[in-house]
C-alpha atoms as a PDB file:
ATOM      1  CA  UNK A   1      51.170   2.175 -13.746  1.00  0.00           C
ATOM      2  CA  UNK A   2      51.757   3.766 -10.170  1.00  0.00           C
ATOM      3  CA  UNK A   3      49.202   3.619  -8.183  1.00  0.00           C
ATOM      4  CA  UNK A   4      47.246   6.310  -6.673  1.00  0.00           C
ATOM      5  CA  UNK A   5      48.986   8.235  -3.526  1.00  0.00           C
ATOM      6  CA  UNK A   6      46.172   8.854  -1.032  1.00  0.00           C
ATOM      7  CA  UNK A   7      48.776  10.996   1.745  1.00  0.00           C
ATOM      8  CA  UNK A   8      48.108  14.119  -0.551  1.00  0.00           C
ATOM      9  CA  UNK A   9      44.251  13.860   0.455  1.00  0.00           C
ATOM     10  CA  UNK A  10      44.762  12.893   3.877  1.00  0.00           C
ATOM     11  CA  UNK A  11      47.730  15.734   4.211  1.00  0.00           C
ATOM     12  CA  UNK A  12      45.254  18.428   2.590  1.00  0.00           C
ATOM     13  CA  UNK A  13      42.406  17.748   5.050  1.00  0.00           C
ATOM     14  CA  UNK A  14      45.272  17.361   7.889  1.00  0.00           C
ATOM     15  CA  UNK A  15      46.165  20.794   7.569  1.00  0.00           C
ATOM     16  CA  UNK A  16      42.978  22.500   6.594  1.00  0.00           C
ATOM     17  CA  UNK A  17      42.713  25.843   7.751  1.00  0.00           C
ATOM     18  CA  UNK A  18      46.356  26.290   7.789  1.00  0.00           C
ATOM     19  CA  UNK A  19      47.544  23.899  10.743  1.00  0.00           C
ATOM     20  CA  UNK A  20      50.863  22.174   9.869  1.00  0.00           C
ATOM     21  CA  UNK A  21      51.458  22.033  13.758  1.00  0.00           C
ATOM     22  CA  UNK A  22      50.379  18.360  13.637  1.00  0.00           C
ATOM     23  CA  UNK A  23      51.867  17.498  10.201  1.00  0.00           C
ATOM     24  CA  UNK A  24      53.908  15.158  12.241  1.00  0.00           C
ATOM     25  CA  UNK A  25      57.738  14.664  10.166  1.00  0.00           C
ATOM     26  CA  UNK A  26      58.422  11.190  11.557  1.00  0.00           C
ATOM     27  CA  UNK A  27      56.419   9.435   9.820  1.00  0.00           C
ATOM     28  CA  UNK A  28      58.088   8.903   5.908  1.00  0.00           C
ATOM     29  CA  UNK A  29      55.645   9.215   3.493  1.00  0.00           C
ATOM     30  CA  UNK A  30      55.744   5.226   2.169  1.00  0.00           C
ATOM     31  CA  UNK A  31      54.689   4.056   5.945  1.00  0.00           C
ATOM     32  CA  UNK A  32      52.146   6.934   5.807  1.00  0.00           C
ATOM     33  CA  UNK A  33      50.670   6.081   2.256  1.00  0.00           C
ATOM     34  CA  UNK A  34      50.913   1.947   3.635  1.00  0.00           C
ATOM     35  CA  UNK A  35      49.049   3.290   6.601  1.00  0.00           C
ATOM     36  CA  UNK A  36      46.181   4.783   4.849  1.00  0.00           C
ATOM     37  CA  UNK A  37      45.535   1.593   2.388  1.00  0.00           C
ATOM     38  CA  UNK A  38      45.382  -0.336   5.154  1.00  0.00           C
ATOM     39  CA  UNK A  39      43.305   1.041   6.923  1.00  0.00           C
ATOM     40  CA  UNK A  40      40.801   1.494   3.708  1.00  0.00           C
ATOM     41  CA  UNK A  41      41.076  -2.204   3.492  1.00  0.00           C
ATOM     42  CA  UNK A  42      40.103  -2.773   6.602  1.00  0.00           C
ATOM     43  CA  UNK A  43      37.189  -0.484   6.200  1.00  0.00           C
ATOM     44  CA  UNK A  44      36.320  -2.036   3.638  1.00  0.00           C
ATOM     45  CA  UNK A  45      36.769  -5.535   4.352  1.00  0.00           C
ATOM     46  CA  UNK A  46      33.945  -4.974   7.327  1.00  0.00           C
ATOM     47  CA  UNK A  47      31.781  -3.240   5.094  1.00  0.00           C
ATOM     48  CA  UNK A  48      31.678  -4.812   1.416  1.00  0.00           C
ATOM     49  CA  UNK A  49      28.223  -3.107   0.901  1.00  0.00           C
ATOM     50  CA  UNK A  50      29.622   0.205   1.410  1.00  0.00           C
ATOM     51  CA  UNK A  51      31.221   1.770  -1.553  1.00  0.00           C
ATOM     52  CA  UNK A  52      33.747   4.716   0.461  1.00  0.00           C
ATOM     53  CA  UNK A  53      36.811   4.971  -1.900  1.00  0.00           C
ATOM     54  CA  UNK A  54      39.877   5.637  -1.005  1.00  0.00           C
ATOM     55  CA  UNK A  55      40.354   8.906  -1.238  1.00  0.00           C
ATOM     56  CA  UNK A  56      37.555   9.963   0.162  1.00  0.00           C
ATOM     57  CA  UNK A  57      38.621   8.060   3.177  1.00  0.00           C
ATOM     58  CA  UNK A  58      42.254   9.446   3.499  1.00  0.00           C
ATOM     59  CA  UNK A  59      40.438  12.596   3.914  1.00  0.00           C
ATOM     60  CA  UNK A  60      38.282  11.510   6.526  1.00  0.00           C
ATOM     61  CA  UNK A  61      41.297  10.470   8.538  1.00  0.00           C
ATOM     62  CA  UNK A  62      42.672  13.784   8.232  1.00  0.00           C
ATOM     63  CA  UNK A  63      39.826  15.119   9.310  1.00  0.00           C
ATOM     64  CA  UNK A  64      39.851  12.565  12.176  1.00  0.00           C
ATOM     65  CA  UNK A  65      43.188  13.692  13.449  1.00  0.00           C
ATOM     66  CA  UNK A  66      43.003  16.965  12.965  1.00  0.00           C
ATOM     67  CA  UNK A  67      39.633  17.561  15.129  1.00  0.00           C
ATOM     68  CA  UNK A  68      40.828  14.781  17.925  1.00  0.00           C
ATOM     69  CA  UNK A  69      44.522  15.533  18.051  1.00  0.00           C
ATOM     70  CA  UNK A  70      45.740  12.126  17.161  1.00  0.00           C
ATOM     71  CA  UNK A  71      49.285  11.600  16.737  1.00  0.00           C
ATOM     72  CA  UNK A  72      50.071  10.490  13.438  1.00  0.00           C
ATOM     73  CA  UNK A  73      52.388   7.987  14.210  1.00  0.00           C
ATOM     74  CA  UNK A  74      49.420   6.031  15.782  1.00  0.00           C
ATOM     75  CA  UNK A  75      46.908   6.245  13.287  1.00  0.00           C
ATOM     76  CA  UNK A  76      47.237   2.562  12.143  1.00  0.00           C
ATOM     77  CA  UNK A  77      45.763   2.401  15.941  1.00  0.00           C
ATOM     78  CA  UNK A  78      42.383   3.795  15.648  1.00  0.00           C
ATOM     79  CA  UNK A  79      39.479   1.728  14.902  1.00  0.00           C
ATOM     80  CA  UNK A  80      39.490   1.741  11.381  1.00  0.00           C
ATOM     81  CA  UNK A  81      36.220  -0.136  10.947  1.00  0.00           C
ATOM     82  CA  UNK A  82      34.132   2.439  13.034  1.00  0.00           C
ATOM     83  CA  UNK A  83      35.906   5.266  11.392  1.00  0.00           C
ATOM     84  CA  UNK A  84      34.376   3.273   7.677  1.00  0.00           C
ATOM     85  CA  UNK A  85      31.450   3.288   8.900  1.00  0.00           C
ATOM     86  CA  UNK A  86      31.078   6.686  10.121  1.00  0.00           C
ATOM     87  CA  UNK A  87      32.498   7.829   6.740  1.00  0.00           C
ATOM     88  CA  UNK A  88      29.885   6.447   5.093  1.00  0.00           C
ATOM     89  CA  UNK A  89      27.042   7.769   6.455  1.00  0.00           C
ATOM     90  CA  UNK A  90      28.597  11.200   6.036  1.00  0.00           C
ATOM     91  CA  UNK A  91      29.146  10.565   2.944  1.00  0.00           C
ATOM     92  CA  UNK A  92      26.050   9.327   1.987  1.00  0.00           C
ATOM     93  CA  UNK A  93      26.431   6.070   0.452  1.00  0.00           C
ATOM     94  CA  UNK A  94      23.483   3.881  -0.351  1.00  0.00           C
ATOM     95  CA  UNK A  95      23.066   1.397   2.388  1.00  0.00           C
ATOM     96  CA  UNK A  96      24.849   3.116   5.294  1.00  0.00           C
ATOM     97  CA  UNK A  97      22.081   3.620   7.533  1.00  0.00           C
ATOM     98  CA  UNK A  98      21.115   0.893   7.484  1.00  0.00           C
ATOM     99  CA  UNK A  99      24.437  -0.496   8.079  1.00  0.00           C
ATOM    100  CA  UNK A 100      24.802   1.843  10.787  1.00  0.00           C
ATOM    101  CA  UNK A 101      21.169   1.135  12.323  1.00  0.00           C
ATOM    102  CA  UNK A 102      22.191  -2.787  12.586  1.00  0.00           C
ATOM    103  CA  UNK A 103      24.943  -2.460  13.988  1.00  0.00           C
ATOM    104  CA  UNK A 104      24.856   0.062  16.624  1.00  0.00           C
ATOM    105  CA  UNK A 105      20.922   0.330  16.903  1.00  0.00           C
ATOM    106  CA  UNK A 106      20.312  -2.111  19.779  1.00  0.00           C
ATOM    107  CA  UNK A 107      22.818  -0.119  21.778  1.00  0.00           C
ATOM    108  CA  UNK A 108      21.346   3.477  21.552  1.00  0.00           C
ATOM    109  CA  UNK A 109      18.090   1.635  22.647  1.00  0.00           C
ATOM    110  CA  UNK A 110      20.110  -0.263  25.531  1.00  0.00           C
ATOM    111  CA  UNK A 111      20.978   3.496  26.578  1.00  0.00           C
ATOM    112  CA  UNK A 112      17.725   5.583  26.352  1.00  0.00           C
ATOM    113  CA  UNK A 113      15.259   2.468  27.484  1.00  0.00           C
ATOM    114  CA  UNK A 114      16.301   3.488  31.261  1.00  0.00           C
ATOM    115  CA  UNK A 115      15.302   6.879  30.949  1.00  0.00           C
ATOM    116  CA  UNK A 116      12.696   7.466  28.727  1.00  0.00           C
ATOM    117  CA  UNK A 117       9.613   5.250  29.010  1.00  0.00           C
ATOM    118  CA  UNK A 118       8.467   3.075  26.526  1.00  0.00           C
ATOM    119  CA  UNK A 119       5.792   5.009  24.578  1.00  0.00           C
ATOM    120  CA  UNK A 120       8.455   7.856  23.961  1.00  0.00           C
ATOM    121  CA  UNK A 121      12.066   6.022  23.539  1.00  0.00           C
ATOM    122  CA  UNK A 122      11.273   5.431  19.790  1.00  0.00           C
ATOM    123  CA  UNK A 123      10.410   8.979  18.654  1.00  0.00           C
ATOM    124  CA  UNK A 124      13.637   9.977  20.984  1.00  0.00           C
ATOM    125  CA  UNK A 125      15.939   7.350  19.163  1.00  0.00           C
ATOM    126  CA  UNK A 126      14.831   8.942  15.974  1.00  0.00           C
ATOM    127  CA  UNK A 127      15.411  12.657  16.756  1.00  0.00           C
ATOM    128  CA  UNK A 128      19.190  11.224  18.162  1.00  0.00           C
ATOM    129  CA  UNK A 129      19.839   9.212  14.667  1.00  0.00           C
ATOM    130  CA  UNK A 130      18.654  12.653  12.858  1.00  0.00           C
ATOM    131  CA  UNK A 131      21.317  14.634  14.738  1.00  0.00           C
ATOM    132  CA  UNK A 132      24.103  12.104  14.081  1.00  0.00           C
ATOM    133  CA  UNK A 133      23.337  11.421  10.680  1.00  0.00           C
ATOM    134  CA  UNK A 134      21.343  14.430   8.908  1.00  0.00           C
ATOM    135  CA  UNK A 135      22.128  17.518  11.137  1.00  0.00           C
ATOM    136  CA  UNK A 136      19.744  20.335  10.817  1.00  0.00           C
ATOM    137  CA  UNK A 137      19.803  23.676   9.077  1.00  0.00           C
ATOM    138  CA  UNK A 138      22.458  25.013  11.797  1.00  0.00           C
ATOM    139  CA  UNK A 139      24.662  21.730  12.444  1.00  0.00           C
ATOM    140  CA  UNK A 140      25.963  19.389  10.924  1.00  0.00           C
ATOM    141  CA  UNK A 141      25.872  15.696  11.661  1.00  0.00           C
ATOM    142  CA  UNK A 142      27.303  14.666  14.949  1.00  0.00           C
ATOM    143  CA  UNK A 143      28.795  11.203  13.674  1.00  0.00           C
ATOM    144  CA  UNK A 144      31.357  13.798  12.226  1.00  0.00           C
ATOM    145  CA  UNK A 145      32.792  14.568  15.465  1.00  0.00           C
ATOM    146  CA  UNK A 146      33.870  10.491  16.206  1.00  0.00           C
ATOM    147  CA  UNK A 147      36.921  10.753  16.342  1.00  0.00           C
ATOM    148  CA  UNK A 148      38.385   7.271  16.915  1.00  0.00           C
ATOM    149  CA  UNK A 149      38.992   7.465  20.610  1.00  0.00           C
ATOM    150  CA  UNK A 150      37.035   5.077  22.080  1.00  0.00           C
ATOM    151  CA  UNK A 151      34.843   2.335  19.939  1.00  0.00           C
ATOM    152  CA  UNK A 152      32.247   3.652  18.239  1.00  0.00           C
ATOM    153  CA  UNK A 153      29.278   1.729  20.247  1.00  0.00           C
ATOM    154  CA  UNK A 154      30.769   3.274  23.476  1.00  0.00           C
ATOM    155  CA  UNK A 155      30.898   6.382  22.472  1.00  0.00           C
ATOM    156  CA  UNK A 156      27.042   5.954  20.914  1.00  0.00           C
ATOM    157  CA  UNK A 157      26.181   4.856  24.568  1.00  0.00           C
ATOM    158  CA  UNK A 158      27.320   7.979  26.188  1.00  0.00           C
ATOM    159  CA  UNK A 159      25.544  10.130  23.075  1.00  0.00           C
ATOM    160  CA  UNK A 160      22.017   8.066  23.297  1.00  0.00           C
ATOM    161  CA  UNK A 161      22.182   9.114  27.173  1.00  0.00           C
ATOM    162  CA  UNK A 162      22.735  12.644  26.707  1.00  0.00           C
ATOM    163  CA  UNK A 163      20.135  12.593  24.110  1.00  0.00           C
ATOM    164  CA  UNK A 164      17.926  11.217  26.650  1.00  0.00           C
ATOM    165  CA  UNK A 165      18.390  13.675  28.944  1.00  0.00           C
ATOM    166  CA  UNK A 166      18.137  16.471  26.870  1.00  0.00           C
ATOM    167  CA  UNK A 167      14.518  15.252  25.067  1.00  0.00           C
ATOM    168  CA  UNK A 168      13.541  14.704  29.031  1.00  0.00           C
ATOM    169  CA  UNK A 169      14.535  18.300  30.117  1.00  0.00           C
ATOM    170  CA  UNK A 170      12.886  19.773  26.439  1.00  0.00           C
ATOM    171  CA  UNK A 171       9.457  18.257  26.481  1.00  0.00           C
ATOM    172  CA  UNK A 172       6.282  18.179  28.292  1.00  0.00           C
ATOM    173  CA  UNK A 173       4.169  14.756  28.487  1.00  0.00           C
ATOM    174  CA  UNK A 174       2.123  14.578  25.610  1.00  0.00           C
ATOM    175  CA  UNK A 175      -1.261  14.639  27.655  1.00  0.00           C
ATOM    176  CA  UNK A 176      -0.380  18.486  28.267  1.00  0.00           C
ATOM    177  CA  UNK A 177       0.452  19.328  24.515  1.00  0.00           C
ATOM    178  CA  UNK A 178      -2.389  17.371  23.092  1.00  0.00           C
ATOM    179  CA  UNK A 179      -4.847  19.424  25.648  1.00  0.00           C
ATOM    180  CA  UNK A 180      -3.722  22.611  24.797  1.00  0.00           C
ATOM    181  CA  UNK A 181      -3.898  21.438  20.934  1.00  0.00           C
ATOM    182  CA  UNK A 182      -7.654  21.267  21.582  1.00  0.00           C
ATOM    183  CA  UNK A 183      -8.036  24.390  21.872  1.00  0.00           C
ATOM    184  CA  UNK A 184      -5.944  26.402  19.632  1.00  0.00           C
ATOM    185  CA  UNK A 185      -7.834  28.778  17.067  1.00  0.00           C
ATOM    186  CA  UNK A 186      -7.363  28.715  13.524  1.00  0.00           C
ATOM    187  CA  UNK A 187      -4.395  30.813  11.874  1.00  0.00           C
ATOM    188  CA  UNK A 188      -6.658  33.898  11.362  1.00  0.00           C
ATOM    189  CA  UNK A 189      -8.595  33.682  14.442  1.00  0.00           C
ATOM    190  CA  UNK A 190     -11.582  32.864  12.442  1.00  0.00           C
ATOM    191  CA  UNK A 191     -13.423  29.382  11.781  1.00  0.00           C
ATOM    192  CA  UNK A 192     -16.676  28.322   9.578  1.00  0.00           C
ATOM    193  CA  UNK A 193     -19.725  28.690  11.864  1.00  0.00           C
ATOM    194  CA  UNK A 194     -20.097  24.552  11.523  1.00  0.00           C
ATOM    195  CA  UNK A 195     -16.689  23.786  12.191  1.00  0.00           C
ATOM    196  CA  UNK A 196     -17.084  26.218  15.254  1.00  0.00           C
ATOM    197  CA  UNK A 197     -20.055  24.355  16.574  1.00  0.00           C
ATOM    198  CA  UNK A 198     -18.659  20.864  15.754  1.00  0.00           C
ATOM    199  CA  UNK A 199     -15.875  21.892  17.646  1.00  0.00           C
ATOM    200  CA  UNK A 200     -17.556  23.488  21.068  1.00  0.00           C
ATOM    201  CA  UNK A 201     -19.830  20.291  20.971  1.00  0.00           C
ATOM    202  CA  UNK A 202     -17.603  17.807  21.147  1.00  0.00           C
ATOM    203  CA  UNK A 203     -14.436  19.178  22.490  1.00  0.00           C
ATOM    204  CA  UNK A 204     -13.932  17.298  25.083  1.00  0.00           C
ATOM    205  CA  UNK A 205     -14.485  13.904  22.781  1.00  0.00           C
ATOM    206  CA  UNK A 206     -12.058  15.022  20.463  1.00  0.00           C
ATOM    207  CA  UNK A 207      -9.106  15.129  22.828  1.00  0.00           C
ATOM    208  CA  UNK A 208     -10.146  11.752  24.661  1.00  0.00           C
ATOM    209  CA  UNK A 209      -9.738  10.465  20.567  1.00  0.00           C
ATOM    210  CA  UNK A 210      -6.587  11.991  19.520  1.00  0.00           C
ATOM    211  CA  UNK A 211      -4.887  11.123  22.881  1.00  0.00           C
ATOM    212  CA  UNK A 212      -5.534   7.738  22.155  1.00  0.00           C
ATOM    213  CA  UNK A 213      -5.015   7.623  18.441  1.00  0.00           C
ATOM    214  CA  UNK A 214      -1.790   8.923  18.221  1.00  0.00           C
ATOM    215  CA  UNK A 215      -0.847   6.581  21.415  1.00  0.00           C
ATOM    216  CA  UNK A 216      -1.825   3.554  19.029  1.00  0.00           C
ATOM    217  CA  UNK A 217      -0.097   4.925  16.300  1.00  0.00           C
ATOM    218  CA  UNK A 218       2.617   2.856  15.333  1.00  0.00           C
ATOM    219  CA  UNK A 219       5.887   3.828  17.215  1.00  0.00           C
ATOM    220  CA  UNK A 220       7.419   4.645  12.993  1.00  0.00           C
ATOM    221  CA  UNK A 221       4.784   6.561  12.019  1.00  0.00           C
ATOM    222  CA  UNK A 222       4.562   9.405  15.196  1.00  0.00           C
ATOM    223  CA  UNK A 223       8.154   9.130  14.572  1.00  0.00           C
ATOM    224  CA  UNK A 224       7.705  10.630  11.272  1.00  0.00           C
ATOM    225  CA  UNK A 225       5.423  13.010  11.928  1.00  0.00           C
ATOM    226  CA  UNK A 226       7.649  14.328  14.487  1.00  0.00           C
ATOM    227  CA  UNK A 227      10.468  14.705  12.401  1.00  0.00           C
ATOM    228  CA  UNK A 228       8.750  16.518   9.472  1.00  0.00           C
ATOM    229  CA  UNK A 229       6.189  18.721  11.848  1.00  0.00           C
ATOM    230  CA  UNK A 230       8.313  19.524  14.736  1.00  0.00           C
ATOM    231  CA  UNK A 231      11.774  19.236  13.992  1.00  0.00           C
ATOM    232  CA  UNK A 232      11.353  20.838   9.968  1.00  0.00           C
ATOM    233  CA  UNK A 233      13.385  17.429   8.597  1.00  0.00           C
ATOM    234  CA  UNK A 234      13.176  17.581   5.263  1.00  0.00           C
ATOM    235  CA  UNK A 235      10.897  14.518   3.213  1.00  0.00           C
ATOM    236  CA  UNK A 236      14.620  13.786   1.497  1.00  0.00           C
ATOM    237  CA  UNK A 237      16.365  13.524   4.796  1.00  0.00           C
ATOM    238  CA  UNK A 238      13.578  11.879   6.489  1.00  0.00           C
ATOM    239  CA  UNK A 239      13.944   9.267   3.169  1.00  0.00           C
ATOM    240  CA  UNK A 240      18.010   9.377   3.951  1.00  0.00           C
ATOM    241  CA  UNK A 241      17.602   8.037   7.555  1.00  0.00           C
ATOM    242  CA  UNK A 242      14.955   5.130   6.765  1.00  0.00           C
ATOM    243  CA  UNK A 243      17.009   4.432   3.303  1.00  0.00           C
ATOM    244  CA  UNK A 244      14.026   5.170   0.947  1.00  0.00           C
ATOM    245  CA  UNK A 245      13.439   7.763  -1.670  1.00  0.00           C
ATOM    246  CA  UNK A 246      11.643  10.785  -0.953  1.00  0.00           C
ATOM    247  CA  UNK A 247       8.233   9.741  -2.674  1.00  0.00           C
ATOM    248  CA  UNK A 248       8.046   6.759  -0.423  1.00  0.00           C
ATOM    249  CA  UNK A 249       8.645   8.895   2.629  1.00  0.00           C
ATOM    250  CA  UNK A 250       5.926  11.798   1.715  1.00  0.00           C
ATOM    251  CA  UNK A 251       2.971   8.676   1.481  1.00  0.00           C
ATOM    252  CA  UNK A 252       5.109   7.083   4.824  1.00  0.00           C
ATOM    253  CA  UNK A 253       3.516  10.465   6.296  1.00  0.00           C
ATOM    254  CA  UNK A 254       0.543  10.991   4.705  1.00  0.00           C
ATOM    255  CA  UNK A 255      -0.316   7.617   5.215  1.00  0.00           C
ATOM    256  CA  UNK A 256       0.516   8.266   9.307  1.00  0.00           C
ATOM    257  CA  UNK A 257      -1.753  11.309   8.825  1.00  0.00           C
ATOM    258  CA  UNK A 258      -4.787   9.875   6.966  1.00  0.00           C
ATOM    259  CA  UNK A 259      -4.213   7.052  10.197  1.00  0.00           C
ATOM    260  CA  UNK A 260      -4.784   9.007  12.577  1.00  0.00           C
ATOM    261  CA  UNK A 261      -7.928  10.908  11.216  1.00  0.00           C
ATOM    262  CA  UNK A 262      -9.431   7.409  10.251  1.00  0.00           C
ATOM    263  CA  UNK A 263      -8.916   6.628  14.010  1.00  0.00           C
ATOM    264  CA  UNK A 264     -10.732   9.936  15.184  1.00  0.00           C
ATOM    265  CA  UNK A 265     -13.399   9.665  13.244  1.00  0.00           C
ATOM    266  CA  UNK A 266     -13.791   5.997  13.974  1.00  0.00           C
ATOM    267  CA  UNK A 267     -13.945   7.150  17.802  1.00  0.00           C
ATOM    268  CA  UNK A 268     -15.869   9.568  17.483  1.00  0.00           C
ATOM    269  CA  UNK A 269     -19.123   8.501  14.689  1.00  0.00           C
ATOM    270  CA  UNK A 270     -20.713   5.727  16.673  1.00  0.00           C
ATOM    271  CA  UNK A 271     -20.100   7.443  20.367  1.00  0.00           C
ATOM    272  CA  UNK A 272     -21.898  10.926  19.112  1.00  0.00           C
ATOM    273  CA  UNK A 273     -24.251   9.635  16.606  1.00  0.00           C
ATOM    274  CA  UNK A 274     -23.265  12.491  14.294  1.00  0.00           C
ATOM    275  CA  UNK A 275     -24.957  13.225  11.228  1.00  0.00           C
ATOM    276  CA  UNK A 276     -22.454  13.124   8.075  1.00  0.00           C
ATOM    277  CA  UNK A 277     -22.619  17.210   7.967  1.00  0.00           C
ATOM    278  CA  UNK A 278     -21.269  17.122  11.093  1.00  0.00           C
ATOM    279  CA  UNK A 279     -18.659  14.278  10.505  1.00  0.00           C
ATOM    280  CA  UNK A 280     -17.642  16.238   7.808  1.00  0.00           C
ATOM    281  CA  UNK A 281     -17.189  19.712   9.603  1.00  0.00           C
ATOM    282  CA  UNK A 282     -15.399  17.126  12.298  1.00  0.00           C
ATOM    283  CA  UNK A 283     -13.111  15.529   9.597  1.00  0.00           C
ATOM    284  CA  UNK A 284     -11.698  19.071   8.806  1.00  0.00           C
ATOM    285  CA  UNK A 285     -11.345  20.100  12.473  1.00  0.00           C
ATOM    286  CA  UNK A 286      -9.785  16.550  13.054  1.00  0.00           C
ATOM    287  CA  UNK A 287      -7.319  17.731   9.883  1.00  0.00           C
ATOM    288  CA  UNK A 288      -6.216  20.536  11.075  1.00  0.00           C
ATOM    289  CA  UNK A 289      -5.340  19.878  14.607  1.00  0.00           C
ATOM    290  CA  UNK A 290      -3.377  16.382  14.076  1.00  0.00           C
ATOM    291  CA  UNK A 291      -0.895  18.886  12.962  1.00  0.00           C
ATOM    292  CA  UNK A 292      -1.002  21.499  15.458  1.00  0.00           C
ATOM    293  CA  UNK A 293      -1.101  18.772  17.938  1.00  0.00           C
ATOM    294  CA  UNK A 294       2.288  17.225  17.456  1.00  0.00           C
ATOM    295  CA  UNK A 295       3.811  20.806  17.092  1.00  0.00           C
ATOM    296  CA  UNK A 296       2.721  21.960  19.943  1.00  0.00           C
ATOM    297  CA  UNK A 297       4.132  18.482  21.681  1.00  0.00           C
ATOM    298  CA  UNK A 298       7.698  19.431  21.213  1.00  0.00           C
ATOM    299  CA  UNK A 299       7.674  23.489  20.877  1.00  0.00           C
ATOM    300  CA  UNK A 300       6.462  23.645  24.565  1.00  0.00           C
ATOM    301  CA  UNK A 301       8.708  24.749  26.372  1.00  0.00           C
END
């Protein structure tokens, strides 16, 4: 039986959108289709655990090519294991964020830890690892623009540091945000006369107690809640970038929430003395604001 040709794949994504400009001639279609299983295999070979056909990977070459203006002669050039990898994780096979994460993960840290400080560079590595391999509503995943040019940790390096300067020009420290969260009114404008007086009461003891609950949050968990309440990622893509399902991220979060009210109220009971209708009223209040809080962290502007 003949095998499979994967050049009709790769030549289909080549040429999307009608460009036979770079549908190079010179190279005959037997050193082309040679070309493409080799480079699967090598793909392959680096990554066992990652289950990209073949097919699936001639496109992606195309694709390659025709978004970085490769010649095609040199395609057997290109780093064929990066180019696997990056496949992968658009393609959403099982296991290729985390495959990604290992591999490449110590180097986007390398690049932000200069210019974001500690408390922060976690929550910015996520929101970079959400652009390159979720997207948003509006764009799609940046690891689809790797195009083979340089290796792929390089050209993570220059990415984490443009992330980095982009969450430092976007965001106000958190002390600012988590002040103004104080004292934000409900949604209607209107509040339960306890909650109200709860609220005037101990103002000033509730900010002290979220600023330092979410700053001993763990460095995962504010991650998430960023994520879900300030960047609107999805509980499915949020499971896609830590390589769980979706039920295991939605407790992740509302474990990170129930966390940080625990915390408050922990603060909070034995410094007041409050009475439990109080704590109660409080443990709403505390509810609601977490929330608002980490909204209003990234959204200022």
């Amino acid at each position: 039986m003949k095998p499979r040709s994967l050049v009709p794949a790769f030549r289909a994504e080549l040429n999307a959108e009608g460009r036979t400009d770079i549908n190079t001639p010179g190279l005959e279609e037997r050193a082309l289709e040679a070309t493409l299983a080799d480079a699967w295999a090598r793909g392959r070979a680096a990554f066992p655990q990652l289950a990209v056909d073949d097919d699936t990977f001639a496109r992606h070459l195309g694709r390659v090519i025709r978004l970085g203006g490769t010649d095609l002669l040199t395609v057997g050039e290109l780093p064929m294991e990066d180019l696997y990898l990056a496949c992968a994780c658009l393609a959403g096979i099982a296991g290729a964020v985390a495959a990604f994460q290992a591999r490449h993960g110590a180097t986007i840290r390398t690049a932000i830890a200069p210019m974001i400080g500690p408390g922060d560079a976690g929550e910015a590595e996520q929101q970079l690892l959400q652009s390159l391999l979720v997207g948003s509503e509006t764009a799609p995943p940046k690891i689809g623009g790797y195009a083979g040019k340089a290796p792929l940790d390089r050209w993570l390096s220059v990415s984490a540091r443009r992330a980095a300067l982009m969450w430092l020009r976007d965001n106000r420290t958190e002390a600012q945000a988590r002040a103004a969260a104080g004292a934000e009114p409900g949604a209607t404008g209107q509040m339960h006369a306890e909650t109200a007086y709860v609220k005037e009461r101990y103002r000033a003891e509730f900010e002290a107690a979220l600023t330092a609950a979410l700053e001993r949050l763990p460095e995962r968990e504010r991650a998430l809640l960023r994520l879900h309440l300030v960047n609107g990622v999805s509980l499915e893509k949020i499971g896609t970038m830590f390589s769980v399902s979706q039920p295991t991220a939605s407790r992740w979060l509302a474990a990170a929430r129930t966390t940080l009210l625990d915390d408050i109220k922990a603060t909070l009971a034995p410094r007041l003395g409050t009475s439990s209708a109080e704590l109660a009223a409080l443990a709403g209040m505390v509810a609601s604001r977490i929330d608002l809080s980490l909204s209003t962290l990234l959204k200022a502007r």
